[in-house]
Protein backbone atom coordinates (compact mmCIF):
# COMPACT_ATOMS: atom_id res chain seq x y z
CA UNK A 1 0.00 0.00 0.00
CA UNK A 2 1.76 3.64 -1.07
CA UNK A 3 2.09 5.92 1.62
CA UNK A 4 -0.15 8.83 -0.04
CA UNK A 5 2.11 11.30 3.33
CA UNK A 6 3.03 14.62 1.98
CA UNK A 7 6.86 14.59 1.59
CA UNK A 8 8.56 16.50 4.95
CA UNK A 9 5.34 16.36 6.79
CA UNK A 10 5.29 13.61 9.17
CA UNK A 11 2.48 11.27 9.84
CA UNK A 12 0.65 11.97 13.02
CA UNK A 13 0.33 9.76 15.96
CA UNK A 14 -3.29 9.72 16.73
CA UNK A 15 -5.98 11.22 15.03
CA UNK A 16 -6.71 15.10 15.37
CA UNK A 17 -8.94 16.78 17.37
CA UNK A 18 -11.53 18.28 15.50
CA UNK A 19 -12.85 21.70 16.80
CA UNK A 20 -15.78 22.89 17.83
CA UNK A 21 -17.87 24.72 15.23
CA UNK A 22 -18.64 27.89 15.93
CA UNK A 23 -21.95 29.16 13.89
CA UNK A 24 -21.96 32.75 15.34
CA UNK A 25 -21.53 36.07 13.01
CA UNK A 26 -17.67 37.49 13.56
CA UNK A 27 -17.71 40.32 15.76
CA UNK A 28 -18.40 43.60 14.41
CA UNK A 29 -16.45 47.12 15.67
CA UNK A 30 -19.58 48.42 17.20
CA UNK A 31 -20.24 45.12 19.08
CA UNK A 32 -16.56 45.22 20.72
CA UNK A 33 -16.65 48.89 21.73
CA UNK A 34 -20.30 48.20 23.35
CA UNK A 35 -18.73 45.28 24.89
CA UNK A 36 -15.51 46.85 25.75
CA UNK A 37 -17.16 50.36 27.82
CA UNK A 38 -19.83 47.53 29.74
CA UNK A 39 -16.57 45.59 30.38
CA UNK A 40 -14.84 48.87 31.49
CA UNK A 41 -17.16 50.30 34.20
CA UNK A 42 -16.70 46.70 35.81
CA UNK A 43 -13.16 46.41 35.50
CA UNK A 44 -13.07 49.86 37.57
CA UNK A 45 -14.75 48.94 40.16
CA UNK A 46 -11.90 49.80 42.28
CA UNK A 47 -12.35 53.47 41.48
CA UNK A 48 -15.95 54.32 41.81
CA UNK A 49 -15.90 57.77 40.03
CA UNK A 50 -14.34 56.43 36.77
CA UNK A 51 -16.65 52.97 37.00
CA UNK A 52 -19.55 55.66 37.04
CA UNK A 53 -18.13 57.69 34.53
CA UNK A 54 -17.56 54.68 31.84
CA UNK A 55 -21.30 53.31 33.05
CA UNK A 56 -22.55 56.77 32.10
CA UNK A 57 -20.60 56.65 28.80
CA UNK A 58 -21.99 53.04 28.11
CA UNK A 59 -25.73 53.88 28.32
CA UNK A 60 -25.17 56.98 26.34
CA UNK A 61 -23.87 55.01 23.66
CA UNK A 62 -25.78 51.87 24.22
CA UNK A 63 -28.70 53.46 21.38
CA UNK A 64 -25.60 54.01 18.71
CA UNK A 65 -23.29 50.64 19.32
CA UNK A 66 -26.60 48.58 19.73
CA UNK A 67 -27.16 46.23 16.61
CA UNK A 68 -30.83 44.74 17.76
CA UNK A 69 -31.04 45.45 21.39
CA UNK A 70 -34.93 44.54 21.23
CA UNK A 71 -33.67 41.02 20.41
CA UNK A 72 -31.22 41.00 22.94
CA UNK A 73 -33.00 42.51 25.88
CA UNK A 74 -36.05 39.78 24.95
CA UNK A 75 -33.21 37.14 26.31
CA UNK A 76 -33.67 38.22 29.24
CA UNK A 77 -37.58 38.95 29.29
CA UNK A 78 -38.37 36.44 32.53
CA UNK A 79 -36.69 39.31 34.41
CA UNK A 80 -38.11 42.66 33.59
CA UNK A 81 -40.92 41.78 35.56
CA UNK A 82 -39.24 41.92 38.83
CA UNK A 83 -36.96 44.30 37.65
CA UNK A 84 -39.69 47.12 36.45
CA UNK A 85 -41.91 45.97 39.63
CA UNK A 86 -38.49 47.01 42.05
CA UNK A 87 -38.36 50.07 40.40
CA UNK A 88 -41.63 51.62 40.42
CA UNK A 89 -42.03 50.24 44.41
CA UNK A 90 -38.46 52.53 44.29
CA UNK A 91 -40.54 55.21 43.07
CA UNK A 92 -43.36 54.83 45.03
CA UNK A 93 -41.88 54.73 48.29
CA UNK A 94 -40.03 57.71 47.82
CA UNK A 95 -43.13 59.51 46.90
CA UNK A 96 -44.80 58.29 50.32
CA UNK A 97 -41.52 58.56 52.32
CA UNK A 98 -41.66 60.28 55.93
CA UNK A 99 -38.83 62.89 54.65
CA UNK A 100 -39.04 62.75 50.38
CA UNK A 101 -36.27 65.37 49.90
CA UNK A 102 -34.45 62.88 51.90
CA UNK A 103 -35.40 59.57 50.00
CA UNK A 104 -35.07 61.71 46.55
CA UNK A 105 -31.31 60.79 47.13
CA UNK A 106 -32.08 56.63 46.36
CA UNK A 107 -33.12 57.36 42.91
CA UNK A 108 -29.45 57.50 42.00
CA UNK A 109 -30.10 53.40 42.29
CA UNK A 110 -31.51 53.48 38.93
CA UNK A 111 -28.29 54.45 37.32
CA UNK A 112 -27.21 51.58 38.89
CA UNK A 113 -29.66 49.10 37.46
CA UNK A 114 -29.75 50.13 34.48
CA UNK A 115 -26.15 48.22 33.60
CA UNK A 116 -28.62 44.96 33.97
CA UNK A 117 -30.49 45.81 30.52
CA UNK A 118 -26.93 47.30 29.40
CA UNK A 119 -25.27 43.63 29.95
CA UNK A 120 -27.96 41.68 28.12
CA UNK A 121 -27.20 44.40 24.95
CA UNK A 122 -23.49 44.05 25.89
CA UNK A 123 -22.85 40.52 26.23
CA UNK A 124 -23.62 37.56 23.72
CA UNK A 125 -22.36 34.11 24.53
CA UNK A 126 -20.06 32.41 26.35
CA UNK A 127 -16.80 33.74 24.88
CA UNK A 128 -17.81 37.65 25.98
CA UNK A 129 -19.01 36.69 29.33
CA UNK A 130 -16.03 34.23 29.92
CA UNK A 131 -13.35 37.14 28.86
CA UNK A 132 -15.18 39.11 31.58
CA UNK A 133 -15.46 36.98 33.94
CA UNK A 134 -11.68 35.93 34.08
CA UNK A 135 -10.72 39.19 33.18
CA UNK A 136 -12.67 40.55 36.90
CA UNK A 137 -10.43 37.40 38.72
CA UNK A 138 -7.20 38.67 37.54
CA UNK A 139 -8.01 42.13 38.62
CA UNK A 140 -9.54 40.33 42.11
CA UNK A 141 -6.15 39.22 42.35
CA UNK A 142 -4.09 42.35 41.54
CA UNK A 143 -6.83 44.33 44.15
CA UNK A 144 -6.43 41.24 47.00
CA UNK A 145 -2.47 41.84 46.53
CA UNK A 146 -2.71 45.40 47.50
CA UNK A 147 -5.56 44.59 50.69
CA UNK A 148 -2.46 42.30 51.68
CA UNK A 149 0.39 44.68 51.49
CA UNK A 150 -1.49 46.84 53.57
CA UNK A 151 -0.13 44.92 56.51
CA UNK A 152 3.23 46.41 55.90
CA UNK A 153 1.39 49.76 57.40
CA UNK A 154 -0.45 48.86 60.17
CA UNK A 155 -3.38 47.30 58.96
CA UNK A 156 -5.14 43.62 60.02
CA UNK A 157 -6.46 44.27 63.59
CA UNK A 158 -10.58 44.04 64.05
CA UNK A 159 -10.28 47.87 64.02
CA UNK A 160 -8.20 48.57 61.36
CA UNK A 161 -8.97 45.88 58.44
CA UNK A 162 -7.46 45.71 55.18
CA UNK A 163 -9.79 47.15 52.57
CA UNK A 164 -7.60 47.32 49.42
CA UNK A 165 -8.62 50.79 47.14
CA UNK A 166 -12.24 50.47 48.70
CA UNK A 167 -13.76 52.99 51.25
CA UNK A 168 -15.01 50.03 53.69
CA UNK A 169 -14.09 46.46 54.41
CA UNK A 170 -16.73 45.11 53.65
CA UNK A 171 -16.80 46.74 49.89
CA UNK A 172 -13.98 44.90 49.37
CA UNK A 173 -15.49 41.53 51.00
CA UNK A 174 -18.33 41.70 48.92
CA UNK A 175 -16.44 41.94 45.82
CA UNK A 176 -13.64 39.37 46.20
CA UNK A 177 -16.40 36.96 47.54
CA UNK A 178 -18.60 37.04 44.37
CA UNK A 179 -15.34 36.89 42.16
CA UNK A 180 -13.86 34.17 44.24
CA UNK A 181 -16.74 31.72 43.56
CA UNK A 182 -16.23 32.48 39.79
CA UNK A 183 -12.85 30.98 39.90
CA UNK A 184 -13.55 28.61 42.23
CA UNK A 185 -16.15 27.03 40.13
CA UNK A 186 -13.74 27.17 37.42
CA UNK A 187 -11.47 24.87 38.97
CA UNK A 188 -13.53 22.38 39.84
CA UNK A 189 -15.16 22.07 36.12
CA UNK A 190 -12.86 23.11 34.13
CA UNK A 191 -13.80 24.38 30.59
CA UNK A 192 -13.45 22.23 27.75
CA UNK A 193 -10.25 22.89 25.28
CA UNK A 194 -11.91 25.16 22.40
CA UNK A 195 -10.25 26.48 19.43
CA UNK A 196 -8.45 30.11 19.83
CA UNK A 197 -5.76 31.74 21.97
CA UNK A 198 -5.49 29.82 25.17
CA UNK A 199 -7.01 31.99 28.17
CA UNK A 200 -4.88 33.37 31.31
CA UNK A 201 -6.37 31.14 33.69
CA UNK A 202 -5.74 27.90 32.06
CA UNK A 203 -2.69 28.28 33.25
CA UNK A 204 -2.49 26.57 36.33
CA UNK A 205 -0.06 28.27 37.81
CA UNK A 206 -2.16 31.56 37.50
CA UNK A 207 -5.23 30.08 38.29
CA UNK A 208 -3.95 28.87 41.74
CA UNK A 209 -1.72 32.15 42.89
CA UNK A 210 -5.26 33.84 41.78
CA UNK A 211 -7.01 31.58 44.55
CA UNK A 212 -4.58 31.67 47.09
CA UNK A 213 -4.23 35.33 46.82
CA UNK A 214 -7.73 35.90 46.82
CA UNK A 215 -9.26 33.95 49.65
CA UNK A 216 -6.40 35.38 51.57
CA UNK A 217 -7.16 38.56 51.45
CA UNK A 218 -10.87 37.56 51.43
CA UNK A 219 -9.86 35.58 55.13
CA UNK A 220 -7.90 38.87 56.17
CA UNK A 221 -10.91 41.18 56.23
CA UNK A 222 -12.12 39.35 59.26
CA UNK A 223 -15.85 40.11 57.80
CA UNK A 224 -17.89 37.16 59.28
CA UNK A 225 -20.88 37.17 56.11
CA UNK A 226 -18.57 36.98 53.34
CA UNK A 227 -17.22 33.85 55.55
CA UNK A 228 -20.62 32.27 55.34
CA UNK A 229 -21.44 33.13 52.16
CA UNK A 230 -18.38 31.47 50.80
CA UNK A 231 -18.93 28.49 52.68
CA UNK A 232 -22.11 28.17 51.28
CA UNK A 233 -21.38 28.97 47.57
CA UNK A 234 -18.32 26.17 47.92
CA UNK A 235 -20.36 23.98 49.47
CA UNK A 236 -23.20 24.14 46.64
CA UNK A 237 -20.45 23.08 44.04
CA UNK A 238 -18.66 20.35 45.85
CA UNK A 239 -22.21 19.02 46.18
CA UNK A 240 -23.30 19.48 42.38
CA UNK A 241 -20.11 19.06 40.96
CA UNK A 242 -17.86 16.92 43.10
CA UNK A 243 -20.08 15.21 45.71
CA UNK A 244 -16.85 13.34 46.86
CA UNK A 245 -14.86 16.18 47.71
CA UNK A 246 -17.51 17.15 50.41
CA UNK A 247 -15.77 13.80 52.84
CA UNK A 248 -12.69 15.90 52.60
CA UNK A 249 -14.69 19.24 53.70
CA UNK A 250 -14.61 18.49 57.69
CA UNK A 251 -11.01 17.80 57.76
CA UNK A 252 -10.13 21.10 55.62
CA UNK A 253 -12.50 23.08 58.20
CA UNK A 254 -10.63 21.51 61.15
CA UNK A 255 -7.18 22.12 59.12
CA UNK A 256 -8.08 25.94 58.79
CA UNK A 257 -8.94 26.46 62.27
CA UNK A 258 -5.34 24.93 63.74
CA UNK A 259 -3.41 26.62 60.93
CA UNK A 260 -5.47 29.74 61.16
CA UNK A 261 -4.18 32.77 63.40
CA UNK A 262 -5.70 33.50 65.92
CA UNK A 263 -7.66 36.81 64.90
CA UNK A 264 -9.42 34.80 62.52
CA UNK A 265 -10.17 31.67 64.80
CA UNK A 266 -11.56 34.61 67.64
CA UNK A 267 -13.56 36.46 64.59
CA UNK A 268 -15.60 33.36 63.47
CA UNK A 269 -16.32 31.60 67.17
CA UNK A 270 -17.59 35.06 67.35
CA UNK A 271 -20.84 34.41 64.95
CA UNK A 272 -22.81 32.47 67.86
CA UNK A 273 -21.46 33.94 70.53
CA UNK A 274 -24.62 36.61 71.72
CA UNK A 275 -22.06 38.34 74.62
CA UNK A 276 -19.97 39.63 71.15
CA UNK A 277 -20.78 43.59 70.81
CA UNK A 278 -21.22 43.36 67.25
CA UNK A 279 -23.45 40.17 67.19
CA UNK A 280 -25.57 41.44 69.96
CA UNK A 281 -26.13 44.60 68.15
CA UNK A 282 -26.90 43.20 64.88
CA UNK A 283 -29.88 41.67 66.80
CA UNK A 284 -31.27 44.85 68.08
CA UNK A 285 -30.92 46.23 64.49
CA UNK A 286 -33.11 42.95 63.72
CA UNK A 287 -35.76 44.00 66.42
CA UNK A 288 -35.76 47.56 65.59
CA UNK A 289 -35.83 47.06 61.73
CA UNK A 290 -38.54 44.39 62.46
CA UNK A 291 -40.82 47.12 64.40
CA UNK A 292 -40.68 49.40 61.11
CA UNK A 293 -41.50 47.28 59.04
CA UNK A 294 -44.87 46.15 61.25
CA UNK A 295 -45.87 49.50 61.22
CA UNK A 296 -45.23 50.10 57.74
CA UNK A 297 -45.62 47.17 55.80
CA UNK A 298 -46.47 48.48 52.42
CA UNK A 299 -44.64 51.36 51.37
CA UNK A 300 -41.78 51.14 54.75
CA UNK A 301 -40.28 54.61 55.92
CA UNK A 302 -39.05 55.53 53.01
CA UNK A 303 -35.54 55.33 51.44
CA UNK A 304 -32.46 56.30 53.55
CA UNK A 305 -35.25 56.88 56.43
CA UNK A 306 -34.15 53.83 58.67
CA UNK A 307 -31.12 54.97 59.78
CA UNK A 308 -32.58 58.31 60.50
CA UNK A 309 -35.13 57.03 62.84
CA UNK A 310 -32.93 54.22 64.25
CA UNK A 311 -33.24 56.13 67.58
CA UNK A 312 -36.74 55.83 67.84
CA UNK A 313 -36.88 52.40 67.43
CA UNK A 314 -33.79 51.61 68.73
CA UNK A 315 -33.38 48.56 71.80
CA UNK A 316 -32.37 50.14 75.07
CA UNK A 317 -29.57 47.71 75.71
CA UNK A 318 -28.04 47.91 71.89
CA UNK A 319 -24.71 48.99 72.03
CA UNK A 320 -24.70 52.03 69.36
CA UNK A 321 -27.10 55.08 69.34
CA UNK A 322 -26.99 55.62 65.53
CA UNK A 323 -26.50 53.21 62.75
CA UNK A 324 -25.89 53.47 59.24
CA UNK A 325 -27.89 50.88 58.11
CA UNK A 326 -29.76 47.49 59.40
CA UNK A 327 -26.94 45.18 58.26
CA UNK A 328 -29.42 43.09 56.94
CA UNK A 329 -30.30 43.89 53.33
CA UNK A 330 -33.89 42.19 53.15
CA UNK A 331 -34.53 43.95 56.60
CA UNK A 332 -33.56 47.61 55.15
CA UNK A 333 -35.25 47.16 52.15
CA UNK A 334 -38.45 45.69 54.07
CA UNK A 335 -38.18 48.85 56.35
CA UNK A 336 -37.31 51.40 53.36
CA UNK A 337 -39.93 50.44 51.06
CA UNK A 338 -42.28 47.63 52.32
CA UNK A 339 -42.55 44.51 51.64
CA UNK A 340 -43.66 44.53 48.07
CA UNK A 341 -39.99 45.61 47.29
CA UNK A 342 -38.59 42.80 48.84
CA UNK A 343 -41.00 40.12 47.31
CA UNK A 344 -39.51 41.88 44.02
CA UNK A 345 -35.95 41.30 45.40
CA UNK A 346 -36.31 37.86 45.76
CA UNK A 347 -37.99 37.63 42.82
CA UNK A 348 -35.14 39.08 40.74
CA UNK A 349 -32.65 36.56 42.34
CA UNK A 350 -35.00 33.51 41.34
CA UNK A 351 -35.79 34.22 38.16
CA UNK A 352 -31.48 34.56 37.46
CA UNK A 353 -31.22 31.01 39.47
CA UNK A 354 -34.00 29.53 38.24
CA UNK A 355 -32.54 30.00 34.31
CA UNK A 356 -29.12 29.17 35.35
CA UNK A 357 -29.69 26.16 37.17
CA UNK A 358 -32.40 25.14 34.04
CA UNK A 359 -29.46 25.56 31.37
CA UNK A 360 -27.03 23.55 33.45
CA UNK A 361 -28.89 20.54 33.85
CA UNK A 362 -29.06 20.66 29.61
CA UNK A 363 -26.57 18.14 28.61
CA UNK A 364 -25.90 20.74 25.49
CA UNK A 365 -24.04 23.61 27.83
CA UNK A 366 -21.62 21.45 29.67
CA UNK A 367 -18.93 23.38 28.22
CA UNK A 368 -19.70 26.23 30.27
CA UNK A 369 -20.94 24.36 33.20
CA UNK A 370 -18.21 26.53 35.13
CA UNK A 371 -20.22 30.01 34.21
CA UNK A 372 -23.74 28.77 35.12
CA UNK A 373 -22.58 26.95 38.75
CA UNK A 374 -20.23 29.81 39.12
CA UNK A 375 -23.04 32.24 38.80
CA UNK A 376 -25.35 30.09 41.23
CA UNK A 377 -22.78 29.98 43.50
CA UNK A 378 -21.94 33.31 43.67
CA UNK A 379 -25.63 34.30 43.81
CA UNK A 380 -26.42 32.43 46.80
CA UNK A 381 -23.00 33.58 48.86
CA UNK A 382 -24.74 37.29 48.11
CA UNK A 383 -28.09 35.85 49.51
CA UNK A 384 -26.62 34.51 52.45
CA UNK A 385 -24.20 37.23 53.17
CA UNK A 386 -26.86 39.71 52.93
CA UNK A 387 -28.32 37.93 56.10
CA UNK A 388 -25.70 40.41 58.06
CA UNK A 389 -24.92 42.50 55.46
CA UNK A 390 -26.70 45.36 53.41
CA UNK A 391 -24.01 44.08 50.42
CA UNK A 392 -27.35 45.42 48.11
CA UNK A 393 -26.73 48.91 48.92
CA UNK A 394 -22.94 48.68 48.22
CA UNK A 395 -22.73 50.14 44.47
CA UNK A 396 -19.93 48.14 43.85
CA UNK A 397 -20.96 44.97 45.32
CA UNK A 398 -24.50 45.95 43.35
CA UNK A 399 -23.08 46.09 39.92
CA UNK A 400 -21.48 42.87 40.23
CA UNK A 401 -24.16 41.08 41.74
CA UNK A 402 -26.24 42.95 38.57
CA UNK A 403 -24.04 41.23 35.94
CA UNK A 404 -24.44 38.08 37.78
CA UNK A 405 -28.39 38.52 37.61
CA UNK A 406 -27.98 38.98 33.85
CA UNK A 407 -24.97 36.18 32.89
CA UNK A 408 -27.68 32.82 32.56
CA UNK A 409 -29.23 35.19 29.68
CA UNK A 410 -26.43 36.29 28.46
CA UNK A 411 -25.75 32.86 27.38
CA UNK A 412 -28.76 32.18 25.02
CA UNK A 413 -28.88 33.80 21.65
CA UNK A 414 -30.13 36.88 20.81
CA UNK A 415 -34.04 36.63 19.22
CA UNK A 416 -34.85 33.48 20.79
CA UNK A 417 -35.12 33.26 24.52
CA UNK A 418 -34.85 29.43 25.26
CA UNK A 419 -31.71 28.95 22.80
CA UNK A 420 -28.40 28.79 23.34
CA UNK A 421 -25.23 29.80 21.41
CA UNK A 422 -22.07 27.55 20.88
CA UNK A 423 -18.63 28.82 21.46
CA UNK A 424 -20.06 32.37 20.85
């Protein structure tokens, strides 16, 4: 039999891999510079002005660099129910507020929101939301670096914590939580090989100095939610992902606690224990908020009213006079603007779980399994941190948790809502 080999070209080993075929239009200029300013005001986060500035700049030119952004907000049309609903109870309860030049000050929240609609016109398929999505973990990691070099000037003590280029610790928390989930999920299901430039964190060397930078810093903050909320976000993906790696999870606990210093080991016994200040107190914000919201159950107090009339409702025996908020974000919204607004809250976060978890268990999306249980993961840390947290009234914490709402539409392809793109 002739060897029909081209002369000087070897024959290969074992057959080649074919590729993935990707089906979806190239990218055009407009769709990488609506992209790329979306991308931007997240990237920034770190530096709240400019992340407001390039958020501005994106919705300006949203009308001009979007193709069919009917089509691609209708991805996302399971949403805009809760989402519209949220706002107008916004409205509405600063209309009937107890001090409405006061309130007037929350309708600054629907700049905010609006970068929801702006990611389902920004991002199609997995390849955008991927890029931004490893492209916020390497910045994670550059931002975690500095929260840890501020030890070199004093910080780390319970009243001095590291909170990188944020104003407040638990700005920072927030973030690096929701981010760390991302990459966490990565690791543990790994994307499949697809054709193209090979990404940053497929390297594992990156991937891991990421994560160990990154929960570090995360573990330096001392801030007792974002603990919980990562515990719970890594426990839902050991459980849906790698069942057997949840045997190992008592003995890593235990590990932690006898290789942990001793800040940390104080700061977490400290989450039952009622005789801590700050755990007492959060339960007198608990009674207090819980008083508003009886008396106001519809329309609450009105936005930014809470904290105003903390006094009045105040415990006797809580520790602080003042407050800046109920650390407790279904609590402050429930007192701000009734319960209506936080049925839509809720809502908002089901709907995005409901779709994710719906397009993972498709056998077609496995590829991006990571994306969809990163996203669930993430969602529910946020959930369970805002137990003892108001992370929803933390614009930066907001906005991420905002492109996390959007990412399981993000996924499907523009003009038909239960589709979904491949390699896109």
């Amino acid at each position: 039999m002739s060897d029909s080999r081209i002369p000087g070209f070897p024959r290969p080993s074992a057959p080649l891999a074919q590729p993935r075929i990707d089906n979806s239009p190239r990218t055009s200029a407009r769709e990488r510079w609506r992209f790329g300013l979306y991308a931007a005001h997240l990237i920034t986060l770190f530096g709240i002005a400019l992340s407001n500035w390039l958020l501005g700049l994106a919705i300006l030119a949203s009308p001009w660099l979007a193709e069919s952004p009917l089509q691609a907000l209708r991805r996302g049309r399971r949403i805009w129910i809760p989402l519209l609903l949220y706002v107008a109870f916004l409205i509405v309860s600063v209309a009937a507020s107890r001090d409405p030049r006061e309130s007037y000050r929350s309708l600054t929240e629907l700049f905010t929101l609006a970068a929801l609609p702006l990611a389902l016109i920004s991002i199609s398929g997995e390849r955008r939301l991927r890029w931004l999505f490893d492209a916020s973990i390497v910045v994670a990691a550059l931002l975690a670096l500095g929260g840890l070099a501020q030890f070199l000037v004093g910080y780390g003590s319970i009243d001095r914590r590291i909170k990188g280029p944020f104003s407040h610790v638990m700005t920072f928390s927030g973030v690096l939580l929701l981010i760390d989930l991302l990459l966490i999920a990565r690791m543990v299901a790994p994307p499949r090989a697809s054709p193209g430039p090979r990404r940053w964190l497929d390297r594992p060397l990156v991937a891991w100095g990421c994560l160990c930078v990154i929960n570090a810093a995360l573990i330096s903050t001392l801030t007792r939610n974002a603990w919980l909320g990562l515990l719970v976000g890594v426990g839902w993906l050991l459980w849906t992902l790698r069942r057997a790696w949840l045997l190992a999870a008592p003995a890593a606990i235990i590990l932690l606690v006898l290789l942990a210093p001793v800040p940390v080991v104080a700061r977490a016994l400290s989450v039952t224990n009622l005789s801590d200040e700050s755990t007492y107190d959060r339960l007198c914000m608990l009674q207090a908020g819980a008083r508003m919201v009886a008396e106001h159950p519809f329309v609450g107090l009105g936005p930014n009213m809470p904290e105003r009339r903390y006094p009045i409702y105040r415990h006797p025996t809580a520790s602080r006079l003042n407050v800046p908020h109920l650390h407790n974000s279904y609590l402050q919204l429930a007192a701000e603007r009734g319960l209506p607004t936080l049925a839509t809250f809720l809502a908002l976060f089901g709907v995005a779980l409901h779709a994710a978890w719906s397009d993972y268990r498709r056998r077609e999306v496995a590829d991006r399994s990571d994306l969809l249980q990163g996203t669930i993961a993430a969602l529910l840390a946020f959930l369970v941190a805002a137990l003892f947290e108001h992370n929803w009234g933390d614009t930066e914490v907001q906005r991420m948790a905002l492109l996390l709402l959007a990412a399981p539409f993000c996924l499907r392809s523009i003009g038909e809502p239960g589709a979904r793109t491949v390699g896109a």
